[in-house]
PDB file of N, CA and C in Angstrom:
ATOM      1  N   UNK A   1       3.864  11.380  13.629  1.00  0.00           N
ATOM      2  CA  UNK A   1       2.914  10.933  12.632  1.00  0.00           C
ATOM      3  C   UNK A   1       1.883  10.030  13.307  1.00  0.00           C
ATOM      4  N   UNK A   2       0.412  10.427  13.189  1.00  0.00           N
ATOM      5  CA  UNK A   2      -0.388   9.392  13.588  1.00  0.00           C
ATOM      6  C   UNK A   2      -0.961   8.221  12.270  1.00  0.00           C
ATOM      7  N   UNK A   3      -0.881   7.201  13.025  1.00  0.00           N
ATOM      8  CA  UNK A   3      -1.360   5.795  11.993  1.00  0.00           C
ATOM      9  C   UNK A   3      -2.339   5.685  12.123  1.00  0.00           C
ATOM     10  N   UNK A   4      -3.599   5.178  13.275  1.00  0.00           N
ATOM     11  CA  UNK A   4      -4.693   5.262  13.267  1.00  0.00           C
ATOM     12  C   UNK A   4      -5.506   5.925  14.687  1.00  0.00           C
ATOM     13  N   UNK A   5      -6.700   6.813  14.145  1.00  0.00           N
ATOM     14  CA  UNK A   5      -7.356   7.214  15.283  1.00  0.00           C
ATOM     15  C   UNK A   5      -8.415   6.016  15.663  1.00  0.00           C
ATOM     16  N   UNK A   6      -8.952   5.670  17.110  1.00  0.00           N
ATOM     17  CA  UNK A   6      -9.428   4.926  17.361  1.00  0.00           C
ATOM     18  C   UNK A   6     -10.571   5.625  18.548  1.00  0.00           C
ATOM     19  N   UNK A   7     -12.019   5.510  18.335  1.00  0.00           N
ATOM     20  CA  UNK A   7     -12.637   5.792  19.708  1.00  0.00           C
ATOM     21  C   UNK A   7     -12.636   5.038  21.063  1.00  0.00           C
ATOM     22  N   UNK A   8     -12.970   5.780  22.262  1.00  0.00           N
ATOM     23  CA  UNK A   8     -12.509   5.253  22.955  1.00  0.00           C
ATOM     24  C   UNK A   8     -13.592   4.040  23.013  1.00  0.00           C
ATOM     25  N   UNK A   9     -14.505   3.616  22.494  1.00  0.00           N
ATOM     26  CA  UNK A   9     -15.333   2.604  22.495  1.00  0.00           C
ATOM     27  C   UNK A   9     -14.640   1.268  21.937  1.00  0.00           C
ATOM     28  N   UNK A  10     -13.390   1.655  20.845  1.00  0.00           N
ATOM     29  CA  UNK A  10     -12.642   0.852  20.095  1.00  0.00           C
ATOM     30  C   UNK A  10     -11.212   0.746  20.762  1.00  0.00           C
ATOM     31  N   UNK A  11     -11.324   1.478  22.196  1.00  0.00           N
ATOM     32  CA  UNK A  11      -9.487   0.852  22.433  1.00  0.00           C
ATOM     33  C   UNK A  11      -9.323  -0.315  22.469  1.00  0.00           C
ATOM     34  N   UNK A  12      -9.605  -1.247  22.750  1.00  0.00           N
ATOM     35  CA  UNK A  12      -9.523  -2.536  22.608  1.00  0.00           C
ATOM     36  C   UNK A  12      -8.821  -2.812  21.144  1.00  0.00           C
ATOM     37  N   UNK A  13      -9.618  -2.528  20.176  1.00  0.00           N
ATOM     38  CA  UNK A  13      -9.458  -2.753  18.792  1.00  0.00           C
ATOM     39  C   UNK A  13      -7.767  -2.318  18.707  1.00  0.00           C
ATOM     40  N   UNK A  14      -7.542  -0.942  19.254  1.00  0.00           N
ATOM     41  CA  UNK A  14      -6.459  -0.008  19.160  1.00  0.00           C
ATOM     42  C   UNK A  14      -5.288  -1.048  20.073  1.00  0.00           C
ATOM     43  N   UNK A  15      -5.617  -1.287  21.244  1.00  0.00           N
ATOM     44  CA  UNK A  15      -4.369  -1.911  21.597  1.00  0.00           C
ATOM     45  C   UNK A  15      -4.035  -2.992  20.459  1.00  0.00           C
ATOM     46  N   UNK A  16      -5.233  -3.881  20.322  1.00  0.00           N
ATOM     47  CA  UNK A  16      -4.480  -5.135  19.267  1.00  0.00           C
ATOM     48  C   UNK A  16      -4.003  -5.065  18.249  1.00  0.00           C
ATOM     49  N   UNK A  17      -4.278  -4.001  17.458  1.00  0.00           N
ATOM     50  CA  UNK A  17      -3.723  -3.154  16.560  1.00  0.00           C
ATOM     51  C   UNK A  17      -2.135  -3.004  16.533  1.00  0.00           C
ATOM     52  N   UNK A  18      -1.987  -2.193  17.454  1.00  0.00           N
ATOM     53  CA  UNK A  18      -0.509  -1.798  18.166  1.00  0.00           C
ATOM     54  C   UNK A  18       0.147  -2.954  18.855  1.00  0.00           C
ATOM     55  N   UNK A  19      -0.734  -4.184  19.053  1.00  0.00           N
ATOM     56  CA  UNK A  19       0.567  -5.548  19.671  1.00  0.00           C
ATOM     57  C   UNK A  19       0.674  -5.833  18.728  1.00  0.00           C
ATOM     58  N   UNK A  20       0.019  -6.063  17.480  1.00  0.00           N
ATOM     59  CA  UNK A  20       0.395  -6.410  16.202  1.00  0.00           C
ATOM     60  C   UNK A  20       1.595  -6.213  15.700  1.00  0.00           C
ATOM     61  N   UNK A  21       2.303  -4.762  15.771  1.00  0.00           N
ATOM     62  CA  UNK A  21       3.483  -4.307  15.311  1.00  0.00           C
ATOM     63  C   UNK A  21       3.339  -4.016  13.998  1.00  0.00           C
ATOM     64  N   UNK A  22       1.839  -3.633  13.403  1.00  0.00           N
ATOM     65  CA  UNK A  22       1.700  -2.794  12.319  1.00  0.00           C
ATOM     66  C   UNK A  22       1.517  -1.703  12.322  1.00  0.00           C
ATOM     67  N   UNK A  23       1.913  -0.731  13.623  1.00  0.00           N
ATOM     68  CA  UNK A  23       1.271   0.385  13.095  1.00  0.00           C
ATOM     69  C   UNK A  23       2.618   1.201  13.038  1.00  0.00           C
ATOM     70  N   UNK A  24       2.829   2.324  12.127  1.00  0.00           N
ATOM     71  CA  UNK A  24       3.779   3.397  11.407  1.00  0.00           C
ATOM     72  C   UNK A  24       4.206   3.684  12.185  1.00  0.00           C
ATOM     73  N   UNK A  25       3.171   4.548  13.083  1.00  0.00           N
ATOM     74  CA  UNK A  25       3.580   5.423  13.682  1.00  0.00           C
ATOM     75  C   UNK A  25       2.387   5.800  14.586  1.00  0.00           C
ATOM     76  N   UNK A  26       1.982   6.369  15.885  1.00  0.00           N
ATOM     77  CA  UNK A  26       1.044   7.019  17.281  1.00  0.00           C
ATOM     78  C   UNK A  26      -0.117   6.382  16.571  1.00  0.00           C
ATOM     79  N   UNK A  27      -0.492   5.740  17.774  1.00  0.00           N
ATOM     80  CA  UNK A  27      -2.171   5.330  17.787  1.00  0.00           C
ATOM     81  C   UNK A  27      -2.542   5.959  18.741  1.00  0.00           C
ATOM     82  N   UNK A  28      -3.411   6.771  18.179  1.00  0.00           N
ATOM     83  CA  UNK A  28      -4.485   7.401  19.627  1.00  0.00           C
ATOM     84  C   UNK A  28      -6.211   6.699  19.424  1.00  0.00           C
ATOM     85  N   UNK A  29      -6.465   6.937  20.637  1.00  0.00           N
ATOM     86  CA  UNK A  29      -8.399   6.803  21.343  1.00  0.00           C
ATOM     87  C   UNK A  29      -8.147   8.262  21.858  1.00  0.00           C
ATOM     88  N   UNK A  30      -9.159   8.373  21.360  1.00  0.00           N
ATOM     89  CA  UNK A  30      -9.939   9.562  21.579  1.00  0.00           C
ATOM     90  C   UNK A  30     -10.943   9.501  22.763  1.00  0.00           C
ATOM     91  N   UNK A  31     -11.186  10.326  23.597  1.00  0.00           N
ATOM     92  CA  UNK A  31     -12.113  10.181  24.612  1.00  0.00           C
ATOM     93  C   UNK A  31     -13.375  11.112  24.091  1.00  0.00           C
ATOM     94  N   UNK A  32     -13.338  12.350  23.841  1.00  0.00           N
ATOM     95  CA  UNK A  32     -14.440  12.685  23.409  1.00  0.00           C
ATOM     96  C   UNK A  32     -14.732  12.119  21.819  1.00  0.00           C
TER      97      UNK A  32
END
């Protein structure tokens, strides 16, 4: 199950996201 998609302009956003320990379930960044 993915929780949130993130661009790769926003991994940043995406890691802190995921140290948080809120997310469900797979965070991806997307490169294209």
């Amino acid at each position: 199950m993915i929780d949130r998609v993130f661009a790769f302009e926003q991994a940043r956003e995406g890691l802190e996201y995921l140290g948080r320990g809120r997310a469900k379930g797979k965070v991806v960044v997307k490169i294209k």
